[in-house]
Protein backbone atom coordinates (compact mmCIF):
# COMPACT_ATOMS: atom_id res chain seq x y z
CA UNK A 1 -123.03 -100.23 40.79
CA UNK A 2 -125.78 -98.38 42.63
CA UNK A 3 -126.27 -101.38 44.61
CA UNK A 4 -122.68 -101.94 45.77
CA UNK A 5 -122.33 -97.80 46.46
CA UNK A 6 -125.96 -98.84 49.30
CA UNK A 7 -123.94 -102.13 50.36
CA UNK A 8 -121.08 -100.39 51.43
CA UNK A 9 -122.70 -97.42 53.16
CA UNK A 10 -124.95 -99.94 54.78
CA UNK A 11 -121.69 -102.13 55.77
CA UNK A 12 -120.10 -98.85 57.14
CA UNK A 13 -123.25 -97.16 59.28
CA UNK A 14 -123.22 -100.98 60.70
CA UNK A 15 -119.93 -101.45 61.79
CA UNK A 16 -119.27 -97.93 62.99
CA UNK A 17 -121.78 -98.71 66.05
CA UNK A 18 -119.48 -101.58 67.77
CA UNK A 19 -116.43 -99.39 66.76
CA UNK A 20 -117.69 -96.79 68.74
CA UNK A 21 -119.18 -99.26 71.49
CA UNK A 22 -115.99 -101.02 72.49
CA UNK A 23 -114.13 -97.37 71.75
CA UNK A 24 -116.16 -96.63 74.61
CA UNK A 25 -115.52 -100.17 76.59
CA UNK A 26 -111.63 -98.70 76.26
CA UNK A 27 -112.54 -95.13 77.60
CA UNK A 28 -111.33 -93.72 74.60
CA UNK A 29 -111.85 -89.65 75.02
CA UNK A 30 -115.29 -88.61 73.72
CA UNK A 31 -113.24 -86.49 70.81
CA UNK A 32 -111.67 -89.15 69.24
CA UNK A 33 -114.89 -91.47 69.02
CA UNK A 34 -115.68 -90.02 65.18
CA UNK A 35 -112.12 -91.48 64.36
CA UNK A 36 -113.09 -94.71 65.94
CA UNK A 37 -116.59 -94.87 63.87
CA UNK A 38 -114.81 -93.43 60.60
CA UNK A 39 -111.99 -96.11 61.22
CA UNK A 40 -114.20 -99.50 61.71
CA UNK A 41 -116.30 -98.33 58.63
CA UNK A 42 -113.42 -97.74 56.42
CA UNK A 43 -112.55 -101.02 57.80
CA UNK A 44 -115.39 -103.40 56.87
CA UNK A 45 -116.61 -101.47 54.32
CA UNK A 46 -113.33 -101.78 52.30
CA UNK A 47 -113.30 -105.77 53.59
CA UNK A 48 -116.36 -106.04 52.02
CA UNK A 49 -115.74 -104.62 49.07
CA UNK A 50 -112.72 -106.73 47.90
CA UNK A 51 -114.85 -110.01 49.12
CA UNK A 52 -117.35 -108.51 46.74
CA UNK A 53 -115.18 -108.56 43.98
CA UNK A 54 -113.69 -112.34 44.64
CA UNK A 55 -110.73 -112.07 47.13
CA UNK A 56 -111.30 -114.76 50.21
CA UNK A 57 -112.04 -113.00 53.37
CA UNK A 58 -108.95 -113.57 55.07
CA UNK A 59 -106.58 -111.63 52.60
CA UNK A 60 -109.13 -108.86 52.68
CA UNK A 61 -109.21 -108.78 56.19
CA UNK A 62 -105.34 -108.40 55.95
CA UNK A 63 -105.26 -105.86 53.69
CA UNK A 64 -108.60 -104.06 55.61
CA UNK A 65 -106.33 -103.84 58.65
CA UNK A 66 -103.32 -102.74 56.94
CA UNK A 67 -105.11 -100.32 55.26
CA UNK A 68 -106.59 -98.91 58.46
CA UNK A 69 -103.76 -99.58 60.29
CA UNK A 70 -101.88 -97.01 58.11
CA UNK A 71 -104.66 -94.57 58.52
CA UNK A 72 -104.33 -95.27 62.37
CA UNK A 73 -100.90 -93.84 62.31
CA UNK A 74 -101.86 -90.88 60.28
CA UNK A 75 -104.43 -89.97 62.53
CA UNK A 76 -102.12 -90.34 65.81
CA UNK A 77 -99.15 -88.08 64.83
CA UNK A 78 -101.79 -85.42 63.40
CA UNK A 79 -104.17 -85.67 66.71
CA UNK A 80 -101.23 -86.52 69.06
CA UNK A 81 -102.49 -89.58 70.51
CA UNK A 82 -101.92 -93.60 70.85
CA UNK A 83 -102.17 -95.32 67.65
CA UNK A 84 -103.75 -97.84 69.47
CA UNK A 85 -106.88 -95.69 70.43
CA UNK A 86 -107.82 -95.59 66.89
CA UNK A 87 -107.10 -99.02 65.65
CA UNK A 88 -107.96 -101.56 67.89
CA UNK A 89 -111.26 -100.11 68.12
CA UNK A 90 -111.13 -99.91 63.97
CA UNK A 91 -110.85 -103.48 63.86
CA UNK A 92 -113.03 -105.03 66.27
CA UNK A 93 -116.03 -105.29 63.73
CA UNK A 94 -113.69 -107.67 62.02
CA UNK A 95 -113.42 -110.12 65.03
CA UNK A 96 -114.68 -113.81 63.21
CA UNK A 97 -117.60 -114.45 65.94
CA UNK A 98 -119.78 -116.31 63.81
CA UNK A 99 -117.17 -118.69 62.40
CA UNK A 100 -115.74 -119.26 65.86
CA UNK A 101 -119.29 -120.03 67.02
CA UNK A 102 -120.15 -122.30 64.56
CA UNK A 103 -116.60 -123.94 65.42
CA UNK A 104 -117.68 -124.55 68.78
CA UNK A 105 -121.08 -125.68 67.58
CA UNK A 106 -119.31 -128.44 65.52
CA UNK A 107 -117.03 -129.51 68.38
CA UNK A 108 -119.83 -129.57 70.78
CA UNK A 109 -122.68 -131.68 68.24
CA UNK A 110 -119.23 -133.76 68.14
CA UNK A 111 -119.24 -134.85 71.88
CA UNK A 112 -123.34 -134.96 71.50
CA UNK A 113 -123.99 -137.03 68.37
CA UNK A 114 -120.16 -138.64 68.08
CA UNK A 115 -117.61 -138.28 65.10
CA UNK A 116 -118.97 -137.62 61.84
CA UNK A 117 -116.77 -136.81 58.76
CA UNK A 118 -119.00 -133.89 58.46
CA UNK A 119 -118.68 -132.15 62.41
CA UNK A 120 -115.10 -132.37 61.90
CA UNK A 121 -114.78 -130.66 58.56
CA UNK A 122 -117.47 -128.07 60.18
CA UNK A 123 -115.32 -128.07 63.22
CA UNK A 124 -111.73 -127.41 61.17
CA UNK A 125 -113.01 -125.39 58.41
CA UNK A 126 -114.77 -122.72 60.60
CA UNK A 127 -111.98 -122.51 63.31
CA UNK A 128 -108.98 -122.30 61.20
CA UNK A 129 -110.86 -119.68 59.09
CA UNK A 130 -111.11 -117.58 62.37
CA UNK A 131 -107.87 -118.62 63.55
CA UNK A 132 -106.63 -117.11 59.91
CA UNK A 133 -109.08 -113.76 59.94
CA UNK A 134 -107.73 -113.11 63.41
CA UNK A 135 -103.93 -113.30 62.66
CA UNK A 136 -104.83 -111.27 59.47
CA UNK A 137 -105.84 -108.54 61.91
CA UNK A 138 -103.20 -109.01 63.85
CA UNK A 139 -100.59 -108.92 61.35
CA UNK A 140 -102.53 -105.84 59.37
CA UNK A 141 -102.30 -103.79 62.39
CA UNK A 142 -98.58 -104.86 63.01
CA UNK A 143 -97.33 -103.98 59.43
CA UNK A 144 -98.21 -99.91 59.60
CA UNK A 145 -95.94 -99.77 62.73
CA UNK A 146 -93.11 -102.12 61.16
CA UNK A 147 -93.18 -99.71 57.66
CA UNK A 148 -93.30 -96.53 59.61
CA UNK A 149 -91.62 -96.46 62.88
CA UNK A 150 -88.78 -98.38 61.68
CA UNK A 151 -85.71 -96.61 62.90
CA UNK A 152 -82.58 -98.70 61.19
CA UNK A 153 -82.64 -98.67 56.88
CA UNK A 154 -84.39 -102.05 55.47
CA UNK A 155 -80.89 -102.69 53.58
């Protein structure tokens, strides 16, 4: 349990930096950067978490960026500002690099060596897994805005 608790505050301290660093990137006013670093900790860290305890990593990432998306819009009617400011900032240390890179590393050892059965499963697995962790985010930041700015009743 203890171990998890250090995990997760490890997880958050990490992925508060690049919140904060493309926060910056986006000129995001100095006074909402602690929102940015709280966001893309609560983020990962809770992404982490429920890959800890089995789910695959793209339904966490959907419900990571659901999760902050909501908190995103909590945040913006209390401090008067863009949603956006908070949660595209939030998510960014969710962005698949690595399993886009290795993706590209497959499809490039595949013009190098020539087709094995192995590049392309490297090649398909890793890019469809970022192609699904990135319309996770995409669809986790989308739902808060769907649920809560809707103007017409759902029935």
């Amino acid at each position: 349990m203890m171990e998890l608790f250090w995990l997760l505050a490890r997880d958050g301290f990490w992925s508060a930096i690049p919140a904060v660093g493309f926060a910056m990137l986006f000129n995001v006013p100095p006074r909402m950067l602690k929102y940015c670093a709280m966001g893309g900790a609560l983020a990962h860290s809770l992404r982490t978490l429920l890959i800890h305890q089995g789910v695959p990593i793209e339904w966490a990432t959907l419900a990571a960026s659901t999760m902050v998306g909501f908190v995103c819009v909590h945040w913006s009617r209390r401090l008067l500002a863009p949603r956006p400011v908070f949660s595209v900032a939030s998510i960014i240390p969710m962005i698949p690099g690595g399993y886009a890179f290795k993706a590209m590393i497959a499809i490039v050892e595949l013009n190098i060596h020539g087709v094995t059965m192995t590049l392309i499963e490297s090649a398909l697995e890793n890019g469809l897994k970022a192609l699904f962790i990135v319309g996770a985010l995409s669809f986790g930041l989308a739902i808060p805005s769907l649920v809560v700015y809707r103007n017409r009743p759902i029935v």
